[in-house]
C-alpha atoms as a PDB file:
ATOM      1  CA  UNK A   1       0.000   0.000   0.000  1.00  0.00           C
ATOM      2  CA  UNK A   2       1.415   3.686  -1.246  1.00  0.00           C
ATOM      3  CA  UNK A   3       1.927   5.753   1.524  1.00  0.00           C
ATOM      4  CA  UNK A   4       0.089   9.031   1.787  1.00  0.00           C
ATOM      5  CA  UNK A   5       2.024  12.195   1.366  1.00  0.00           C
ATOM      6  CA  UNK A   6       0.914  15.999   1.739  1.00  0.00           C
ATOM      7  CA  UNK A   7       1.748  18.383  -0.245  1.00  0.00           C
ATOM      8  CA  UNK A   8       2.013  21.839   1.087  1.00  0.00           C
ATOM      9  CA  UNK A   9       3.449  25.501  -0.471  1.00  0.00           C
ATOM     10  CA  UNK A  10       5.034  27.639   1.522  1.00  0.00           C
ATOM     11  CA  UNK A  11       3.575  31.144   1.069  1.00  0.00           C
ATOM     12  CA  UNK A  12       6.826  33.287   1.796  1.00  0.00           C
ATOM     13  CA  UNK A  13       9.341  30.918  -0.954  1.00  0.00           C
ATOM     14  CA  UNK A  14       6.415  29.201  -2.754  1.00  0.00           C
ATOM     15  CA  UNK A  15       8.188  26.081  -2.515  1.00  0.00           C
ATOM     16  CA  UNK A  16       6.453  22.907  -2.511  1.00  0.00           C
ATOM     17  CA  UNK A  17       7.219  20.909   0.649  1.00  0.00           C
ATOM     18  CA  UNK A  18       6.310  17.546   1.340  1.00  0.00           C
ATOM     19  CA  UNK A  19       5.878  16.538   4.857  1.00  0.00           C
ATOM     20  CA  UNK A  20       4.594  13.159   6.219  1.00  0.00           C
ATOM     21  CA  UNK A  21       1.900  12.862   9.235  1.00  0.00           C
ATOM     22  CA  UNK A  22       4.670  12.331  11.705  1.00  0.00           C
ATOM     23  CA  UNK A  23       3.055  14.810  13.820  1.00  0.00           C
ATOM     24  CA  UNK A  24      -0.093  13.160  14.239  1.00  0.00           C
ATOM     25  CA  UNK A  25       0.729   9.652  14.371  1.00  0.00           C
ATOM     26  CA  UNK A  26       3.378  10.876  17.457  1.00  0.00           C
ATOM     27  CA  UNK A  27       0.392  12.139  19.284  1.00  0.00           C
ATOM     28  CA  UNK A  28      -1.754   8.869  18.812  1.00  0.00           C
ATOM     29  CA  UNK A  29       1.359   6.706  19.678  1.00  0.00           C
ATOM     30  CA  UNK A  30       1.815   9.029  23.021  1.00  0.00           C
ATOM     31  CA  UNK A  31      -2.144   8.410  24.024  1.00  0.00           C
ATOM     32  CA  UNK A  32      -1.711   4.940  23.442  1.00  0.00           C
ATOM     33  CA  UNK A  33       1.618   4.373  25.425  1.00  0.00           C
ATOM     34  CA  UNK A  34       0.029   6.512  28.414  1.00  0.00           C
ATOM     35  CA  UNK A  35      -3.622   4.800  28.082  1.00  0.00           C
ATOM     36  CA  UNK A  36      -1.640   1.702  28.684  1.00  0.00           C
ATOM     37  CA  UNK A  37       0.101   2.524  31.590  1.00  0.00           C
ATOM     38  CA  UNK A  38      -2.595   4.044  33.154  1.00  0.00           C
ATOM     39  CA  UNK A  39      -4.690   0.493  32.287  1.00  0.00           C
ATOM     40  CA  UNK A  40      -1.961  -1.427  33.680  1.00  0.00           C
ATOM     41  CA  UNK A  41      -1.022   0.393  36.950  1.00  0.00           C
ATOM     42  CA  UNK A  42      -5.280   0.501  37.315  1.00  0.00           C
ATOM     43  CA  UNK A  43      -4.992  -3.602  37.246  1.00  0.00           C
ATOM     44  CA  UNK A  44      -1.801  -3.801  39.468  1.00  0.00           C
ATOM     45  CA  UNK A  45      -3.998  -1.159  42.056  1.00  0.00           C
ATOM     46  CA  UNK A  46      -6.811  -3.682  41.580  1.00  0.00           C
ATOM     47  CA  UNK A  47      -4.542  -6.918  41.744  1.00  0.00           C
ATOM     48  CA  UNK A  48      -3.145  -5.526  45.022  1.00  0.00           C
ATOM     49  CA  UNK A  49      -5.331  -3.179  46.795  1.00  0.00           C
ATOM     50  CA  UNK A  50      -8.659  -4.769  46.322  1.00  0.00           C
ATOM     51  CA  UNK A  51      -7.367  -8.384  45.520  1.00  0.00           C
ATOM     52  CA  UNK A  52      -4.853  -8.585  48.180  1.00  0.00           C
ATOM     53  CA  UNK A  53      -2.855 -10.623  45.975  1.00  0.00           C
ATOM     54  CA  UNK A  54       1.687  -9.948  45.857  1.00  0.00           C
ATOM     55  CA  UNK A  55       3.422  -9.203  42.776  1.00  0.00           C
ATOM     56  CA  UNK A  56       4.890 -12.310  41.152  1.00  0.00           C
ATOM     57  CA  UNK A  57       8.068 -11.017  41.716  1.00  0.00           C
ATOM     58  CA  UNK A  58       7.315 -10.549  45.536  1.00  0.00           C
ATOM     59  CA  UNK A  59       5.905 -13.543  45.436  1.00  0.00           C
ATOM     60  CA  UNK A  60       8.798 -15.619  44.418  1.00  0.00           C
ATOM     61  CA  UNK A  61      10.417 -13.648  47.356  1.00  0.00           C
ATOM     62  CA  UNK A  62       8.338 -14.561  49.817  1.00  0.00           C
ATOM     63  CA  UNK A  63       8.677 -17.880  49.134  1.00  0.00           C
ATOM     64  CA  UNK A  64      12.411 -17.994  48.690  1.00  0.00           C
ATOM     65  CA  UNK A  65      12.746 -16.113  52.469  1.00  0.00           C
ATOM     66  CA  UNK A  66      10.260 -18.902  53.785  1.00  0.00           C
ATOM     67  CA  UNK A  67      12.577 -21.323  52.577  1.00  0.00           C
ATOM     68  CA  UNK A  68      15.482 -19.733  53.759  1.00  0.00           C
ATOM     69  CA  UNK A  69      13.964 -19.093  57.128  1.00  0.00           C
ATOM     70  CA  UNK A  70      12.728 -22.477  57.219  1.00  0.00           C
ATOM     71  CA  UNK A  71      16.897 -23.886  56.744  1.00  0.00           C
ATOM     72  CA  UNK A  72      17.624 -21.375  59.521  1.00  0.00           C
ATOM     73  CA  UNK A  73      15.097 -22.728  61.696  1.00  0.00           C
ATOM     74  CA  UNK A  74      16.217 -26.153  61.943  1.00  0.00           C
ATOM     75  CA  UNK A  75      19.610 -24.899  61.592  1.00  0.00           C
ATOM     76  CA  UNK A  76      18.867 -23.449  65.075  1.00  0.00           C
ATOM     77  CA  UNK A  77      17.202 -27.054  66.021  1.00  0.00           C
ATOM     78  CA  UNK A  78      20.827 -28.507  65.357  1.00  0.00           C
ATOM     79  CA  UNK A  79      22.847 -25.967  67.267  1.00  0.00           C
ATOM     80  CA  UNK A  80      20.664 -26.736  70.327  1.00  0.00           C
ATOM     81  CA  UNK A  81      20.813 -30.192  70.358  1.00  0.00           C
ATOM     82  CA  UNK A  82      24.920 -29.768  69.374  1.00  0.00           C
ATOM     83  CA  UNK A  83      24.396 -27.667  72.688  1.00  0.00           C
ATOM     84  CA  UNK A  84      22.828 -29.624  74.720  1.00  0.00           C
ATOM     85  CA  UNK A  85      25.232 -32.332  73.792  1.00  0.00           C
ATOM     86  CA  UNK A  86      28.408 -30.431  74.684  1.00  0.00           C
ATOM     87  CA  UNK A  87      26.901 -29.350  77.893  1.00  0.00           C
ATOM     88  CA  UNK A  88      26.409 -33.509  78.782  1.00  0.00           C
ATOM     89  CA  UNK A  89      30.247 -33.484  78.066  1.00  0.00           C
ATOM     90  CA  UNK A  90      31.536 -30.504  80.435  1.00  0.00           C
ATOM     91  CA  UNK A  91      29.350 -31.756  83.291  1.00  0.00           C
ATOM     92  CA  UNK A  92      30.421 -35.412  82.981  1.00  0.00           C
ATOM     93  CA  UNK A  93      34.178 -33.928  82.420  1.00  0.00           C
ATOM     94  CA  UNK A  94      33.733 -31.575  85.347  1.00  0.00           C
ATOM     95  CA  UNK A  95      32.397 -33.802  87.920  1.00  0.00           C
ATOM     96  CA  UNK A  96      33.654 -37.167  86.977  1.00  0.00           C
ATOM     97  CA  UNK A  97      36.588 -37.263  85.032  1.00  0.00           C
ATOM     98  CA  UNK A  98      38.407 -34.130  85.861  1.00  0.00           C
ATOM     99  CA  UNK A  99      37.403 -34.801  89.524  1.00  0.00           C
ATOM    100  CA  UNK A 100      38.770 -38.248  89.527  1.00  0.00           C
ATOM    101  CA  UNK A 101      41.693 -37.414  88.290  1.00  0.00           C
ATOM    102  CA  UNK A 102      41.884 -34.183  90.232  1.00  0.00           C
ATOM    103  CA  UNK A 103      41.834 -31.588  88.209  1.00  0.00           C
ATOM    104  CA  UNK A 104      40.088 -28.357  88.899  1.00  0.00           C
ATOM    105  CA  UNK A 105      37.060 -27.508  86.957  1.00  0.00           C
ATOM    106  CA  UNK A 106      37.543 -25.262  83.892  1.00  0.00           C
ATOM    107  CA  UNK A 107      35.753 -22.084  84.678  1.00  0.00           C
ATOM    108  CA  UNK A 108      32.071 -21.584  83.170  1.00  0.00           C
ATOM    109  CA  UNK A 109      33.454 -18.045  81.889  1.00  0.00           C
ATOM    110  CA  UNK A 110      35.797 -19.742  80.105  1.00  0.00           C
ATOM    111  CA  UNK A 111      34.000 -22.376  78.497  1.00  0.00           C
ATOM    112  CA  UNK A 112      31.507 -19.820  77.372  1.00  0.00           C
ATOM    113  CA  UNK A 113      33.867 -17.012  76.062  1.00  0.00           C
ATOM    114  CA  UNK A 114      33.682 -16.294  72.472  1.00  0.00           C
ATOM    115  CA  UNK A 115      35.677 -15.170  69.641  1.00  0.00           C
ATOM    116  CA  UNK A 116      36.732 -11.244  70.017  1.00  0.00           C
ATOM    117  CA  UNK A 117      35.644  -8.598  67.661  1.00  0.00           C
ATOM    118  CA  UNK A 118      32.185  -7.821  66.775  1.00  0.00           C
ATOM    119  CA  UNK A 119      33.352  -6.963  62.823  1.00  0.00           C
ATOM    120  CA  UNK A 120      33.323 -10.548  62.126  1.00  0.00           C
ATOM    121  CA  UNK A 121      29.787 -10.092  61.922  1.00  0.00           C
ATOM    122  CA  UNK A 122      28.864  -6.467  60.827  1.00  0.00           C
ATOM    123  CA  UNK A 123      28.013  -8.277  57.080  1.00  0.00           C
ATOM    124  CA  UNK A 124      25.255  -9.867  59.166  1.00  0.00           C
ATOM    125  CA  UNK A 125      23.945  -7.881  61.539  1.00  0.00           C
ATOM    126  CA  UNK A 126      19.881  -7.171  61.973  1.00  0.00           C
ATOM    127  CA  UNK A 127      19.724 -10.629  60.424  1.00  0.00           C
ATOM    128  CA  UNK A 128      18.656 -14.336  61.302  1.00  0.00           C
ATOM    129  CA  UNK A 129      22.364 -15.636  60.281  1.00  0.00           C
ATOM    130  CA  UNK A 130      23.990 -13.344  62.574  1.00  0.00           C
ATOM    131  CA  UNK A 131      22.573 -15.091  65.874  1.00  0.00           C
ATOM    132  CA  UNK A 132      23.388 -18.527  63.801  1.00  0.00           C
ATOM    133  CA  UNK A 133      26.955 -17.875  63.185  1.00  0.00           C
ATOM    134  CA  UNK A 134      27.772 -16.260  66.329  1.00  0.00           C
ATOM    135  CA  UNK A 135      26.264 -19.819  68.627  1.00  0.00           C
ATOM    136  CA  UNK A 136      28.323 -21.498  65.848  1.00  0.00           C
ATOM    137  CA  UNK A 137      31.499 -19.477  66.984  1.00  0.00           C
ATOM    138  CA  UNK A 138      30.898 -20.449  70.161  1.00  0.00           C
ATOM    139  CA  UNK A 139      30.142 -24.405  69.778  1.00  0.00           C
ATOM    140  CA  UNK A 140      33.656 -24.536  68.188  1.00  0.00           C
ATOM    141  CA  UNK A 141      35.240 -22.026  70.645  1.00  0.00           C
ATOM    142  CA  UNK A 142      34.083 -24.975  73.287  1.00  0.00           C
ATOM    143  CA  UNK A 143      34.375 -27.693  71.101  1.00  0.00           C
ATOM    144  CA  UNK A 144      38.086 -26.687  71.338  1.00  0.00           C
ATOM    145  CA  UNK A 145      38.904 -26.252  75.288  1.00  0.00           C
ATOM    146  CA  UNK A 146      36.481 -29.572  75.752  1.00  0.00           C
ATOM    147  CA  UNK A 147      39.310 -31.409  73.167  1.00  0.00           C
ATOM    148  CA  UNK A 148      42.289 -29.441  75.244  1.00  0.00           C
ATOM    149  CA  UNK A 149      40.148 -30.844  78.155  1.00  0.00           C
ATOM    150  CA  UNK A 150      40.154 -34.281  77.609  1.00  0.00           C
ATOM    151  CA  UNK A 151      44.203 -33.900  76.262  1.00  0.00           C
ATOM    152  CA  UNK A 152      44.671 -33.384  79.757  1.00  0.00           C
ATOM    153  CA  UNK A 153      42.359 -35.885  81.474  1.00  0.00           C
ATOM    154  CA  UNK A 154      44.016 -38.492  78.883  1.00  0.00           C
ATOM    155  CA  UNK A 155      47.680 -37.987  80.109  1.00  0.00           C
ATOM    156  CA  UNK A 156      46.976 -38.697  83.472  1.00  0.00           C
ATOM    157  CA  UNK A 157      44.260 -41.678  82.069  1.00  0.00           C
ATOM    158  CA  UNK A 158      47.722 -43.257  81.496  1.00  0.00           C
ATOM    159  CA  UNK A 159      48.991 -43.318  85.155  1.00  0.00           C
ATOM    160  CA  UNK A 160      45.358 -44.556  86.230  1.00  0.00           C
ATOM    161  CA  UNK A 161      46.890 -47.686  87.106  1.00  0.00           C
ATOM    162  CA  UNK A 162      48.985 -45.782  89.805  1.00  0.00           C
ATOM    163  CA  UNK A 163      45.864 -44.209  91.061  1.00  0.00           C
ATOM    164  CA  UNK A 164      45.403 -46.152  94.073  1.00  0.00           C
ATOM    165  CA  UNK A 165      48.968 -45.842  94.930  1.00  0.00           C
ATOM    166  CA  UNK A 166      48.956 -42.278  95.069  1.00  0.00           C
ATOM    167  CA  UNK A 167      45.766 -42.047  97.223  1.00  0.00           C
ATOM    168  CA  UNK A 168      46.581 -41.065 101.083  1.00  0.00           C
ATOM    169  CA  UNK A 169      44.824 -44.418 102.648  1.00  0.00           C
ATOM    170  CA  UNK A 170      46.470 -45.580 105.834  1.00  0.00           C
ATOM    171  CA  UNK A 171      47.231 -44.048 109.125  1.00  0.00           C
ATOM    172  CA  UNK A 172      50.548 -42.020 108.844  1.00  0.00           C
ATOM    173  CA  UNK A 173      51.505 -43.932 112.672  1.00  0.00           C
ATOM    174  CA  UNK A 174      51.444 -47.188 113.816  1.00  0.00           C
ATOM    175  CA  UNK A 175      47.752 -47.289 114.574  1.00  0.00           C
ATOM    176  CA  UNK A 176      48.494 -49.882 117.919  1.00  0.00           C
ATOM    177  CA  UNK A 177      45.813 -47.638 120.102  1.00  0.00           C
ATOM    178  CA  UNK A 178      48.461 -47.545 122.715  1.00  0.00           C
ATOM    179  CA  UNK A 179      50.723 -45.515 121.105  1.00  0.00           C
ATOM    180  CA  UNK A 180      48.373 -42.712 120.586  1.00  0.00           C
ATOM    181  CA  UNK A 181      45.176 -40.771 121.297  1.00  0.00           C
ATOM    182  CA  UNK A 182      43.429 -39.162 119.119  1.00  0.00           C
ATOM    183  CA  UNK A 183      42.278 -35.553 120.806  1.00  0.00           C
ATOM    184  CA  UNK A 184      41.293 -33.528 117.946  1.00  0.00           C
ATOM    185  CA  UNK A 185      39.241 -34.364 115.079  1.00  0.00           C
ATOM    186  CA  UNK A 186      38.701 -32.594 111.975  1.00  0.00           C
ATOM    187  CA  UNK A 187      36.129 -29.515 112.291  1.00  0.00           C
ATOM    188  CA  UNK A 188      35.371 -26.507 113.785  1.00  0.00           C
ATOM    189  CA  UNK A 189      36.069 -26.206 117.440  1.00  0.00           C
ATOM    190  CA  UNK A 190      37.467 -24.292 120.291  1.00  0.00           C
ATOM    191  CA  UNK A 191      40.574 -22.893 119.445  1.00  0.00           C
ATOM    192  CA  UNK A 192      42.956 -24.404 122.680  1.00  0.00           C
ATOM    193  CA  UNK A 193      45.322 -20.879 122.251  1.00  0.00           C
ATOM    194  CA  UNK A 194      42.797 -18.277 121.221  1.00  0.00           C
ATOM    195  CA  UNK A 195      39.864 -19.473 122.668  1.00  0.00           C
ATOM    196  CA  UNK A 196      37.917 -19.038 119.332  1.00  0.00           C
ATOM    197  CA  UNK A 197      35.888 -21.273 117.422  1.00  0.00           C
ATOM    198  CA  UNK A 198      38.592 -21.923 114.182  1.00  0.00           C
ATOM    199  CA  UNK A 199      38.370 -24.765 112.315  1.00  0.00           C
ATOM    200  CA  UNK A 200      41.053 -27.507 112.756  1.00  0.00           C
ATOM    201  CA  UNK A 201      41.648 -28.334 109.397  1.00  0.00           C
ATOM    202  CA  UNK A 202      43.149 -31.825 110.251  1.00  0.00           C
ATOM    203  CA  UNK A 203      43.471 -35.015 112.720  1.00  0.00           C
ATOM    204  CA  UNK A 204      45.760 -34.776 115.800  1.00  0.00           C
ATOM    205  CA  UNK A 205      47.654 -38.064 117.320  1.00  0.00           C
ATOM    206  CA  UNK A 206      48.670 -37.403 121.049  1.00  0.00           C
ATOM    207  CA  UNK A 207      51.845 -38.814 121.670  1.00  0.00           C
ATOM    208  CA  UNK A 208      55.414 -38.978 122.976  1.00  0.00           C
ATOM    209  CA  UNK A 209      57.933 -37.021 120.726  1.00  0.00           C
ATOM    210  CA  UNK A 210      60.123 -39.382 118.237  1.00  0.00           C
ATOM    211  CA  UNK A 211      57.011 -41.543 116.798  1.00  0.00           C
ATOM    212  CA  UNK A 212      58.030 -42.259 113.301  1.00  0.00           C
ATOM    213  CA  UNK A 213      55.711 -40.172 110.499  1.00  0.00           C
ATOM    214  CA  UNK A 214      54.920 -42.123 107.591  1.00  0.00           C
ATOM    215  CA  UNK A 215      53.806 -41.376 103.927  1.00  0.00           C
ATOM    216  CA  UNK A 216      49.995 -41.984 103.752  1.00  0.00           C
ATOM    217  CA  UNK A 217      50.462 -42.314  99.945  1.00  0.00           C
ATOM    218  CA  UNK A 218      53.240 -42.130  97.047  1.00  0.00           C
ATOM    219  CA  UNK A 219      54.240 -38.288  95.724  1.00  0.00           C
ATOM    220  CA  UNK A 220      57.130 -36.020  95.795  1.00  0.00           C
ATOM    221  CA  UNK A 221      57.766 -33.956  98.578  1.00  0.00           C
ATOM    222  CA  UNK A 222      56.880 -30.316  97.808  1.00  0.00           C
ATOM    223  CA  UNK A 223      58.017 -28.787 101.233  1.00  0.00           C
ATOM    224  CA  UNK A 224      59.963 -28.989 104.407  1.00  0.00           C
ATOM    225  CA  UNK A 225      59.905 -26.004 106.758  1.00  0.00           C
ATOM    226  CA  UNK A 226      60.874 -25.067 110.229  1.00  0.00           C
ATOM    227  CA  UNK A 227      58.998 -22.598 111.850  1.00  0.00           C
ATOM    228  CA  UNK A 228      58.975 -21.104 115.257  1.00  0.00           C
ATOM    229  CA  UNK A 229      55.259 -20.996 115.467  1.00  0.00           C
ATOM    230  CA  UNK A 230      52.083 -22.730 113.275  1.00  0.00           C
ATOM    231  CA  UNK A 231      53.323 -25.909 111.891  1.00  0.00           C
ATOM    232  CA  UNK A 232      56.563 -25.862 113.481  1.00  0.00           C
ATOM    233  CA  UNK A 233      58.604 -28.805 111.468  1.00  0.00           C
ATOM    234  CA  UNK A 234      56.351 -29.953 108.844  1.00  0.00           C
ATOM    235  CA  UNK A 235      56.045 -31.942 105.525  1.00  0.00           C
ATOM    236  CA  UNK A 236      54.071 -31.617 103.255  1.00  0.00           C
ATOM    237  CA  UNK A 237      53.682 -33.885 100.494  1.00  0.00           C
ATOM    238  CA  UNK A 238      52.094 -33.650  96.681  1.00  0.00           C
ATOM    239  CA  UNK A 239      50.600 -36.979  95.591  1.00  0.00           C
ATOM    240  CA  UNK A 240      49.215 -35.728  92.372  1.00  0.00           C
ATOM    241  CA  UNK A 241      45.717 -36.541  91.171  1.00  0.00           C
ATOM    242  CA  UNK A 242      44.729 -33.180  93.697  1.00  0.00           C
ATOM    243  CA  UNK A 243      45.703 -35.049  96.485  1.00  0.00           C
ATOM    244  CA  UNK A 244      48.405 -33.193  99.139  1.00  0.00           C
ATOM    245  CA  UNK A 245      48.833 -34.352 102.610  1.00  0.00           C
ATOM    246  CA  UNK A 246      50.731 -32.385 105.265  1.00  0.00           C
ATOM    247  CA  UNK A 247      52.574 -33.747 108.363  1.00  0.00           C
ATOM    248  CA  UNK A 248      53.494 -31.292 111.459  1.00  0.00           C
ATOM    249  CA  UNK A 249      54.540 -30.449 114.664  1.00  0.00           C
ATOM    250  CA  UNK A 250      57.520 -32.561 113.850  1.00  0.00           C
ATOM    251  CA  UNK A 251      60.750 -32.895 116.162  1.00  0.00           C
ATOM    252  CA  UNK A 252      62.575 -33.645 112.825  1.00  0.00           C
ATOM    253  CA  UNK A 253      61.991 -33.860 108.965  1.00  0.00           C
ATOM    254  CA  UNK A 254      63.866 -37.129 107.436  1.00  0.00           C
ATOM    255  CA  UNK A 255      62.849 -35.903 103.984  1.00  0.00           C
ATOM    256  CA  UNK A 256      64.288 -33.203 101.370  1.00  0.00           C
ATOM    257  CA  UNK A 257      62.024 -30.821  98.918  1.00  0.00           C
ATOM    258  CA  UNK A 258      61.657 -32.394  95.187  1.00  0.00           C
ATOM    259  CA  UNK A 259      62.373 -36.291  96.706  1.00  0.00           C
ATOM    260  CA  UNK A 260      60.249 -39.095  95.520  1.00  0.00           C
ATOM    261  CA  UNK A 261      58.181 -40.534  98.394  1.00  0.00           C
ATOM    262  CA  UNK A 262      56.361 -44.173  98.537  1.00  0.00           C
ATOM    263  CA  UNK A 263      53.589 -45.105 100.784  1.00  0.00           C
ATOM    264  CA  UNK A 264      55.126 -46.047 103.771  1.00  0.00           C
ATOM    265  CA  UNK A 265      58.441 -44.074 103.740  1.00  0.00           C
ATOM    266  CA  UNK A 266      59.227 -42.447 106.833  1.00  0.00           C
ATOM    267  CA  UNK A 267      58.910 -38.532 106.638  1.00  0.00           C
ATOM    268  CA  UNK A 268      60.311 -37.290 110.272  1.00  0.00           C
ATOM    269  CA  UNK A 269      59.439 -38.047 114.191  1.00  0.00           C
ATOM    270  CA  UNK A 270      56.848 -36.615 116.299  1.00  0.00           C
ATOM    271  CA  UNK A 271      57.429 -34.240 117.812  1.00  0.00           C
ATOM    272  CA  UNK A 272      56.240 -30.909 119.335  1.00  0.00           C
ATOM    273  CA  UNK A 273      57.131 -27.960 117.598  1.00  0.00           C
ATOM    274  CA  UNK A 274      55.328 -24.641 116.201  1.00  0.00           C
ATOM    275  CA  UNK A 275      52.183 -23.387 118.292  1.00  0.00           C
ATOM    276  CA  UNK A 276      50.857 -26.257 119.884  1.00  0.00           C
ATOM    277  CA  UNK A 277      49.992 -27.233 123.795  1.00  0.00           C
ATOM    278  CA  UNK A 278      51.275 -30.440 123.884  1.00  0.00           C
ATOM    279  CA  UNK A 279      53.499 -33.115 121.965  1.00  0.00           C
ATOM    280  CA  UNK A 280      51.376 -34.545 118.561  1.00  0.00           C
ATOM    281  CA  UNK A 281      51.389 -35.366 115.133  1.00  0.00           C
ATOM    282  CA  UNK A 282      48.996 -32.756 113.006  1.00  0.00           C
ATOM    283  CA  UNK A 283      47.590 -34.725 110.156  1.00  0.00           C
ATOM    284  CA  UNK A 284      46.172 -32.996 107.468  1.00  0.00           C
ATOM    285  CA  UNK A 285      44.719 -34.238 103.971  1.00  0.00           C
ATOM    286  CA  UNK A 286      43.860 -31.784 101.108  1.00  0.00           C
ATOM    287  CA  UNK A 287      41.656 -32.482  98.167  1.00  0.00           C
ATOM    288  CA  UNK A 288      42.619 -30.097  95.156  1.00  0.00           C
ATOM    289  CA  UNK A 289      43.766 -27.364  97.656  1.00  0.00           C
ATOM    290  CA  UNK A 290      40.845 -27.389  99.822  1.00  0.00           C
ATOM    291  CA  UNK A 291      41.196 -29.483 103.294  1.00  0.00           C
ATOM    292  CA  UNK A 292      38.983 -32.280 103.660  1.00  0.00           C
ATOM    293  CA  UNK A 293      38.632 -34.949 107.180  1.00  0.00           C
ATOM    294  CA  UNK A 294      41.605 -37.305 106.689  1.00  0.00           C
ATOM    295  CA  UNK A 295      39.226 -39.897 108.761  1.00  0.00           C
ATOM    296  CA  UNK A 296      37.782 -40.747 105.329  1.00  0.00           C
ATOM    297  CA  UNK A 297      40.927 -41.387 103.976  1.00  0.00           C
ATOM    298  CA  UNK A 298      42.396 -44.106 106.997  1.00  0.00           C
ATOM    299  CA  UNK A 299      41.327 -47.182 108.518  1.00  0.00           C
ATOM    300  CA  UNK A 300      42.844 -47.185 112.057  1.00  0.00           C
ATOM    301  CA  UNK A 301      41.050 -50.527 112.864  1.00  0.00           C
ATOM    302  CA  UNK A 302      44.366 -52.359 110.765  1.00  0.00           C
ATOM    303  CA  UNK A 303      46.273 -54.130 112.732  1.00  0.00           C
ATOM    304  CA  UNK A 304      49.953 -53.125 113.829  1.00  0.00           C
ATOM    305  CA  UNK A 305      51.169 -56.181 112.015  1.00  0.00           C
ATOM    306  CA  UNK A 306      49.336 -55.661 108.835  1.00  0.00           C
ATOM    307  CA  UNK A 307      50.492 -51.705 109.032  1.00  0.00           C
ATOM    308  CA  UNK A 308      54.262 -52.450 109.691  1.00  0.00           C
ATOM    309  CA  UNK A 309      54.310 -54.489 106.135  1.00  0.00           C
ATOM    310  CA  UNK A 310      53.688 -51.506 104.699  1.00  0.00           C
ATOM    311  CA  UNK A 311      55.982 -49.525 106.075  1.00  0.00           C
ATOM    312  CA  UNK A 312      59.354 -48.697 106.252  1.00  0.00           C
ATOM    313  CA  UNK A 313      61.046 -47.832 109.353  1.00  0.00           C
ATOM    314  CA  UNK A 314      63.428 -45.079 109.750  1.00  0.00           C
ATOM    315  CA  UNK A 315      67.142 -45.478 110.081  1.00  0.00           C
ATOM    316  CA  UNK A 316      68.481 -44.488 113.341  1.00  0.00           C
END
């Protein structure tokens, strides 16, 4: 089909001009385009407003963040069950293997502590992955001093068998009733030289100076001092697994700092030095630095023949 052209004189050069209906068909084009829009933002009003519908596009959204949320969800499931898990393994490390072997607890503050600096998560902040990755920072943060943990509780796992040996368990003097009286047990009572109530933080054995002091376990002895008052000559003794046992009011120490000691190896004589009001042995057994009643730790019912096999007595 021949397109249509106008023909049109200019009145000033009489020149013949031809111009095509560009003008016109710009103006319908422009209606069109804007009768359109207005049509189509009309229907996304209706499809919205009225319809309560979402865009497709907001729509796929929304269903990709309920995914998403969904993953983070029972990503949060997993980290509380890890949790819960790791928590079973610090108590049970706390109270039973780490107290066997005795080893102080590892401080909650510790376990819990985190990894410094909060840029590590200023990419996620305001969102649901920031809460995930910072419990995840802290699972391995205690993953890591639970493995360092049980490092620890494994080396000594390896001396277990010396376990018993090391233990404080018999009488540190010949426990023949006649040799001795017991006149102070452990617990509070009335300080004899203040008149207070103190606690006595041991056993006493009344008796005659020069009574041979035994081991009550094996170690390595960690001190000998000689004091005017307290303890007077006294022993004290490092058995490991938390155990320490200390020996005073001696009239002599038979024993050096840093030597190896075996149950039943004499440590010194009774005797009755330091601040005391009357000759005796103080006994005293500590349990990871705290003292503790060295009556659970004896049997004074054995008999002197049974003891003295165990013993060794001290050269003259």
């Amino acid at each position: 089909m021949s397109r249509i052209e106008q023909y049109i004189v200019e009145p000033e050069t009489l020149v013949e001009d031809i111009r095509k209906e560009n003008k016109h068909r710009l103006l319908k084009l422009s209606l069109v385009l804007v009768s359109g829009l207005a049509l189509f933002l009309g229907y996304m009003w209706f499809y919205v407003s009225v319809l309560g519908l979402d865009l497709p596009k907001t729509a796929i959204l929304k269903r990709q963040n309920a995914e998403w949320s969904t993953r983070v969800d029972q990503m949060r499931q997993q980290l509380d069950h890890y949790d819960d898990l790791l928590t079973l393994l610090q108590v049970r490390d706390d109270r039973i293997y780490r107290c066997v072997y005795g080893l102080d607890e590892i401080p909650q503050a510790a376990r819990m502590s985190g990894f410094g600096g909060e840029n590590r998560y200023a990419a996620l902040q305001g969102t649901a992955l920031e809460d995930v990755a910072r419990r995840l920072d802290g699972l391995e943060k205690r993953a890591y001093i639970q493995s360092i943990s049980f490092d620890d509780v494994s080396v000594l796992q390896r001396t277990a068998g010396d376990l018993a040996a090391h233990i404080p368990s018999i009488p540190p003097m010949n426990p023949d009733p006649s040799t001795y009286q017991l006149t102070s047990p452990f617990g509070y009572r009335s300080d004899p030289i203040l008149g207070i109530a103190k606690l006595h933080s041991g056993i006493d054995f009344a008796c005659p100076p020069g009574n041979p002091v035994y081991a009550t376990g094996d170690g390595t002895v960690v001190a000998v001092k000689h004091e005017q008052g307290g303890y007077g000559n006294h022993v004290e003794v490092d058995h490991g697994f938390g155990y320490m046992t200390r020996y005073a009011h001696l009239e002599r120490t038979d024993v050096e700092e840093g030597q190896k000691v075996s149950r039943g190896d004499c440590v010194g004589l009774s005797g009755r030095s330091g601040r005391i009001t009357g000759p005796h042995l103080h006994y005293e057994v500590l349990y990871r630095k705290e003292c503790v009643n060295p009556a659970l730790y004896l049997d004074l019912t054995i008999s002197p023949k049974d003891y003295f096999k165990m013993v060794r007595k001290p050269a003259k």
